[in-house]
Structures are given as C-alpha cells and as structure tokens.
Protein backbone atom coordinates (compact mmCIF):
# COMPACT_ATOMS: atom_id res chain seq x y z
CA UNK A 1 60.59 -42.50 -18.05
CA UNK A 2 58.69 -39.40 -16.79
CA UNK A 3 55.45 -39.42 -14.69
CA UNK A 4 51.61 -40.45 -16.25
CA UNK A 5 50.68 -36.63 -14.73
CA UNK A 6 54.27 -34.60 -16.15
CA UNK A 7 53.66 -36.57 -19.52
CA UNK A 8 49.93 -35.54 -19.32
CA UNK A 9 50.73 -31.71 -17.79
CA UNK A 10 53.03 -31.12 -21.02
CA UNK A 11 50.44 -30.38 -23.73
CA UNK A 12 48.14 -28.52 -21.22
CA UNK A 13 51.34 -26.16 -20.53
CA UNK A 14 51.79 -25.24 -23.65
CA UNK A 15 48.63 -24.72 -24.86
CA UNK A 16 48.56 -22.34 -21.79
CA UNK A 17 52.14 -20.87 -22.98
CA UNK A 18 50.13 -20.12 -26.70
CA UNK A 19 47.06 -18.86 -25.09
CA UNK A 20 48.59 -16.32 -22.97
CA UNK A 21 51.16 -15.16 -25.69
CA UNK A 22 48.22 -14.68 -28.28
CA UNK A 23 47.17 -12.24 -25.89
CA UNK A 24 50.38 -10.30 -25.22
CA UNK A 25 49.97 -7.83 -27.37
CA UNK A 26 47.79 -5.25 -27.17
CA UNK A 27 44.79 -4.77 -29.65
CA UNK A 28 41.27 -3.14 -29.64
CA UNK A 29 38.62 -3.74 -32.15
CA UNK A 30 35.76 -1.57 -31.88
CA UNK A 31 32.22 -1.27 -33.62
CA UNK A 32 30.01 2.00 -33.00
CA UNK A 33 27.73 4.27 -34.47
CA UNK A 34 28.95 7.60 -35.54
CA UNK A 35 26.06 10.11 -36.34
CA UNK A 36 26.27 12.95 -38.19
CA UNK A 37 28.10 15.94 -37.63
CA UNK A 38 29.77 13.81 -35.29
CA UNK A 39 32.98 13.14 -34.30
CA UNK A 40 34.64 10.00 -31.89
CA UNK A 41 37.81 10.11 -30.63
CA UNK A 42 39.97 7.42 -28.76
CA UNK A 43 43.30 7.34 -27.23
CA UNK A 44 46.11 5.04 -26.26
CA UNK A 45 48.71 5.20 -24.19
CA UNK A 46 51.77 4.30 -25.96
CA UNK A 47 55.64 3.40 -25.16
CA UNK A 48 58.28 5.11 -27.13
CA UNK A 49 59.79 2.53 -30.16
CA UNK A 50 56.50 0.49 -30.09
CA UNK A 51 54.98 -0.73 -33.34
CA UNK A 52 51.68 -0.06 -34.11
CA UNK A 53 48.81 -0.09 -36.99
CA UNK A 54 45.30 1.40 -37.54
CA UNK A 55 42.88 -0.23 -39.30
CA UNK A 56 39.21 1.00 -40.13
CA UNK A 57 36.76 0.14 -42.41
CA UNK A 58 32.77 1.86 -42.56
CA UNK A 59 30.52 -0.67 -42.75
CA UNK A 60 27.07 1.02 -43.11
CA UNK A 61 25.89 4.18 -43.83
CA UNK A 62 25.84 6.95 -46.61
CA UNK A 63 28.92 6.40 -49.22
CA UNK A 64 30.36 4.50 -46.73
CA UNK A 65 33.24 7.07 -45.55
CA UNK A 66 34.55 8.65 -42.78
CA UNK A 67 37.40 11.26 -42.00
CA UNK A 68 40.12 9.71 -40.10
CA UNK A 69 43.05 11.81 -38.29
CA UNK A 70 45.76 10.38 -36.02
CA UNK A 71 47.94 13.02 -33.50
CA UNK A 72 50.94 11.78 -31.68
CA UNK A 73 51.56 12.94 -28.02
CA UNK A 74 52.29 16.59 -29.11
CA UNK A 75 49.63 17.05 -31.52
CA UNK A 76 51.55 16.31 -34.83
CA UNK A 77 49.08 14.85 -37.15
CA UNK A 78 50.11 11.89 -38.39
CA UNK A 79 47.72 10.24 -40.48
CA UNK A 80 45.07 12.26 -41.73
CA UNK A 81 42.61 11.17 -44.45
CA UNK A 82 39.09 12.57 -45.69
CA UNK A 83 36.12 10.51 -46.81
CA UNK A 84 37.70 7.23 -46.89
CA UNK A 85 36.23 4.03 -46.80
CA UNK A 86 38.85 1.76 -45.61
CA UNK A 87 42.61 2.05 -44.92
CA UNK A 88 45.30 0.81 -42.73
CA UNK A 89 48.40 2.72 -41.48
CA UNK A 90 51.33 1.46 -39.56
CA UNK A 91 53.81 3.52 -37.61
CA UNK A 92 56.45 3.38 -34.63
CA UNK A 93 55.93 5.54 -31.55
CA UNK A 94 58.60 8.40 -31.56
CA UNK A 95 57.60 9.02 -27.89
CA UNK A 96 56.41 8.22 -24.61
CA UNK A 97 52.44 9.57 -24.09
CA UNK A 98 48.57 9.10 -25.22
CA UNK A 99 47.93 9.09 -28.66
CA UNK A 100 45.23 10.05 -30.40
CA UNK A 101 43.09 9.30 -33.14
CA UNK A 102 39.43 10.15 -34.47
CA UNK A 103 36.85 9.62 -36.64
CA UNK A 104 34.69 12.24 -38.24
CA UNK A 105 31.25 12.42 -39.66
CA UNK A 106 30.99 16.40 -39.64
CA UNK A 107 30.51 16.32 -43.51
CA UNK A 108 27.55 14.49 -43.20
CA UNK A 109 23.70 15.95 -43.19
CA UNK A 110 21.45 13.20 -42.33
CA UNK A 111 23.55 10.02 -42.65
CA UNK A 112 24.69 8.13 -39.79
CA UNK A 113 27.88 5.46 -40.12
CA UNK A 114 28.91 2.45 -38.22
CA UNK A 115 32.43 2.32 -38.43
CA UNK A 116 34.87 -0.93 -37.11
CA UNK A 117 38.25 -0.26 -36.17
CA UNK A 118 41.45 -2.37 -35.16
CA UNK A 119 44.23 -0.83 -33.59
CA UNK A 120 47.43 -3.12 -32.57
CA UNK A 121 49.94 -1.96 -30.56
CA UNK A 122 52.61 -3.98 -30.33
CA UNK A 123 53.55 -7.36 -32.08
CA UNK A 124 53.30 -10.93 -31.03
CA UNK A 125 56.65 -11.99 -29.12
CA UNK A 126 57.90 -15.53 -30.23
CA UNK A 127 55.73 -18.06 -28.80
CA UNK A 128 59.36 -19.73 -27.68
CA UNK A 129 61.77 -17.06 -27.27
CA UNK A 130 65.49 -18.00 -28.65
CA UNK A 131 67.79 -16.49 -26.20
CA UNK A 132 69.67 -18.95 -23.70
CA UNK A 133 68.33 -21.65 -25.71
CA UNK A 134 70.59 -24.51 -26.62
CA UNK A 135 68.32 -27.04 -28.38
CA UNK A 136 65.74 -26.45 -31.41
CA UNK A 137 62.57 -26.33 -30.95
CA UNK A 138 60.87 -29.90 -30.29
CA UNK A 139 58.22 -31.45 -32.49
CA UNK A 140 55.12 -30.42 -29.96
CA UNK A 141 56.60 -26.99 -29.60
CA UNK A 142 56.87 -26.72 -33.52
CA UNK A 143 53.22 -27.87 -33.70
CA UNK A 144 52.13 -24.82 -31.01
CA UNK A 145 53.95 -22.69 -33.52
CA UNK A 146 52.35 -23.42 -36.70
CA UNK A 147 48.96 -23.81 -35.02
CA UNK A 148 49.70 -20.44 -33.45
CA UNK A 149 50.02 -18.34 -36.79
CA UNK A 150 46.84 -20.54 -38.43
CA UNK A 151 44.95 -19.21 -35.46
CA UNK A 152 45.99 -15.51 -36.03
CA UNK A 153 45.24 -16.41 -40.10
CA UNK A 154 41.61 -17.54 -39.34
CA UNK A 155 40.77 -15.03 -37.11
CA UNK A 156 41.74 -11.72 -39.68
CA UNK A 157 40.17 -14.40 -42.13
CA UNK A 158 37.07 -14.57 -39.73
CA UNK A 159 37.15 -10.56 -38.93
CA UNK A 160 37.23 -9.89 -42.91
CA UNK A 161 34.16 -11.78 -43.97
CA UNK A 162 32.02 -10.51 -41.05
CA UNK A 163 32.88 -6.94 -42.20
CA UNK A 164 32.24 -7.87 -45.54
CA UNK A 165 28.99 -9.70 -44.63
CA UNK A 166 27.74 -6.84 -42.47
CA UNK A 167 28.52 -4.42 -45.23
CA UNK A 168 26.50 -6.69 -48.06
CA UNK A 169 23.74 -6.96 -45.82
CA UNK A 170 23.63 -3.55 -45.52
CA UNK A 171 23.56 -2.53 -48.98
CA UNK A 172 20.86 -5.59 -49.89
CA UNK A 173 18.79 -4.14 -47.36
CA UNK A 174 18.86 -0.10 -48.36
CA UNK A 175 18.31 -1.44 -52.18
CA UNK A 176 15.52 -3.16 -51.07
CA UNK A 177 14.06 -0.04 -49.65
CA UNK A 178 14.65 1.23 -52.91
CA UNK A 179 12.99 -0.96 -54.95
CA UNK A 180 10.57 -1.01 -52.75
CA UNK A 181 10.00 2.77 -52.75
CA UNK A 182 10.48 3.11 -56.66
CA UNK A 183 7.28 -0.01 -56.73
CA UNK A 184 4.91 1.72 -54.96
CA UNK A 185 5.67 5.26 -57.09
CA UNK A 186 5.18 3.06 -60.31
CA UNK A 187 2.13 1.33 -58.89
CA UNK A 188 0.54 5.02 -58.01
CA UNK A 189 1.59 6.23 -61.34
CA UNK A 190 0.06 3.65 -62.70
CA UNK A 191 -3.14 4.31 -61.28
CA UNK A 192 -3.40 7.77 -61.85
CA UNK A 193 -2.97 7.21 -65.35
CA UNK A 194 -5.15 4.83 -65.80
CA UNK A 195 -7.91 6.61 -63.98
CA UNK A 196 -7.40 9.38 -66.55
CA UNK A 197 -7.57 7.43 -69.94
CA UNK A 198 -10.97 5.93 -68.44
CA UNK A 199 -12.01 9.42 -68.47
CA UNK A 200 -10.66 10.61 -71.26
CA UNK A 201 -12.16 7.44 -73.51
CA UNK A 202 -15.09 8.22 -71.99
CA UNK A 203 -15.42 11.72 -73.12
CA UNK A 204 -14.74 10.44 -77.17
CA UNK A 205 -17.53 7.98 -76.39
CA UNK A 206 -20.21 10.50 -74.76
CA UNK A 207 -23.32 11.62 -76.08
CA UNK A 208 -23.21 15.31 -77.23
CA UNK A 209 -26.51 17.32 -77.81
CA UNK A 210 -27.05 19.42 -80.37
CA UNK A 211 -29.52 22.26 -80.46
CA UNK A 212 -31.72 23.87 -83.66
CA UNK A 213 -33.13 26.83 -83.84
CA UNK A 214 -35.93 27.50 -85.97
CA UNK A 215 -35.92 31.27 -87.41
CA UNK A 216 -39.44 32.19 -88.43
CA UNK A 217 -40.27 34.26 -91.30
C-alpha cells in the first residue's frame, strides 16, 4: 500500500502535468486600437514544419473591417485579404525565420477599429505521450484528458462570446447615438415648424386696415 503523502502527491502531479502542457504551445491573443490610415504589424519567429493559424475578428469601429496580409520569411504573401471582418487561416511553416503579418486601416478616413487577434503556433502535444508506454492510460489520467479538452472547449467558448459581447455593445451604443442624434433633429424641427404656423395663423387672423378716399367734386 503506498504512502498517505505519494497517494496525496498523485492528483497534485498531474494537475501540474495538464497545467504545464496547456501551456506548451505557443499562442498570442491580442486586442488594440488601429486608427486610421494606420497600419500594425507583428511578427513571429517560426520553426520550419510547424503548424500554425491566424485568427482575427474587428470588434468596433466603422463597417467593422480591416485588411489583413501575412508574408513568410522571404516576403511571399501568403494570406492576403481586404476589408474583412473576420477570418481564420491555417498553414505549415515551409521555413526557418520571422514571419509576418499585418493589419491595415489605410482605407479608412475618420474611423478608428479595435481589432482582436489569435495566432497559435504549434499544437497541444498529448497530455500523456504514447511512446515507451506499455499500459493504457489509467482512470485519473483519462479524467486529466477529458477535463483537458473541456478546458480548451470553454475557453474558445469563453473567447467567442466576449468578442461577440464587445461587438453588440458596440453597435447598441453607436445606435444609441443615433437615435439620439436623429431625436434632437426631430425635436428642433419640430419647433421651427411650429413657431411658423403660429405666425402664419396669426397673419389669417390679423386685423387689416382699409383706407377711403373721398374725391370731391
């Protein structure tokens, strides 16, 4: 029968093992303000054969759209979209060196954005990796697994309704300037028109002199 303290030590260890697997892989997720006739770019070093994917998404500002362009080491383009408001793009490094990619607001006047990207390099290795393993997995081990990919489902879960939140908010709140605006034009229109069919009833409703003139013989 194994120690209290190893019996004790063997859930902490693997909830360890998950934590520092979860973070394994590479990943920024970025929210800024792009103004316009602007343009952000970001790079990332990157190791030949790795997997990655781009995600973006605008979440205020404008049409909600940005140019997105993506350049490997050697300045092939290799995802290049205009005006988009949301996309996601996956490809495998062909070589060794910084990638770039950026965003671009250059078509824009007088509108600034606040774009959110995600940009994974790299996936998850097995929380339990197979090789020189002679058993299966044991029952706790199968439990860090399946709580491992609910995590990773709750937090895109948790990622997509803030976006989606921020965005909502943000178009409740410029329609509400609208309205707003479009109330107090009605309310002076309103006014002004009024004001004029006072006057204008009160010219039927004036008196109007008349004058005689007596021609003498």
């Amino acid at each position: 029968m194994p120690p209290r303290g190893c019996a004790a030590a063997g859930p902490l260890l693997l909830l360890v093992l998950l934590v520092l697997r979860a973070c394994a892989a590479r990943a920024s997720e970025i929210t800024f303000e792009l103004p316009d006739n602007a343009k952000q770019c970001f790079y990332e070093e990157i190791a030949q054969g790795t997997k990655c994917t781009l995600e973006f998404q605008v979440i205020t500002g404008g049409h909600y759209d940005v140019d997105c362009r993506l350049e490997d080491p050697d300045g092939i383009v290799l995802y290049k979209e205009m005006k988009k408001q949301y996309d996601s793009f996956t490809f495998t490094a062909s070589r060794n060196g910084t990638y770039k990619f950026c965003f671009s607001n250059e078509f824009s006047t007088f509108t600034h954005k606040t774009v959110y990207f995600d940009f994974q390099v790299g996936e998850d290795p097995p929380l339990f990796p197979s090789e020189n393993r002679v058993t299966a997995l044991t029952q706790m081990e199968s439990a860090c697994v399946s709580i491992h990919e609910a995590l990773k489902s709750v937090i895109d879960y948790q990622t997509h309704f803030r976006l989606r939140e921020a965005q909502g908010r943000s178009r409740a709140e410029d329609l509400n300037t609208r309205v707003a605006y479009w109330s107090i034009g009605e309310a002076i229109i309103l006014l002004v028109v009024s004001i004029g069919q006072v006057f204008l009833l009160k010219s039927f409703f004036s008196d109007k002199r008349t004058t005689t003139t007596r021609v003498g013989s």
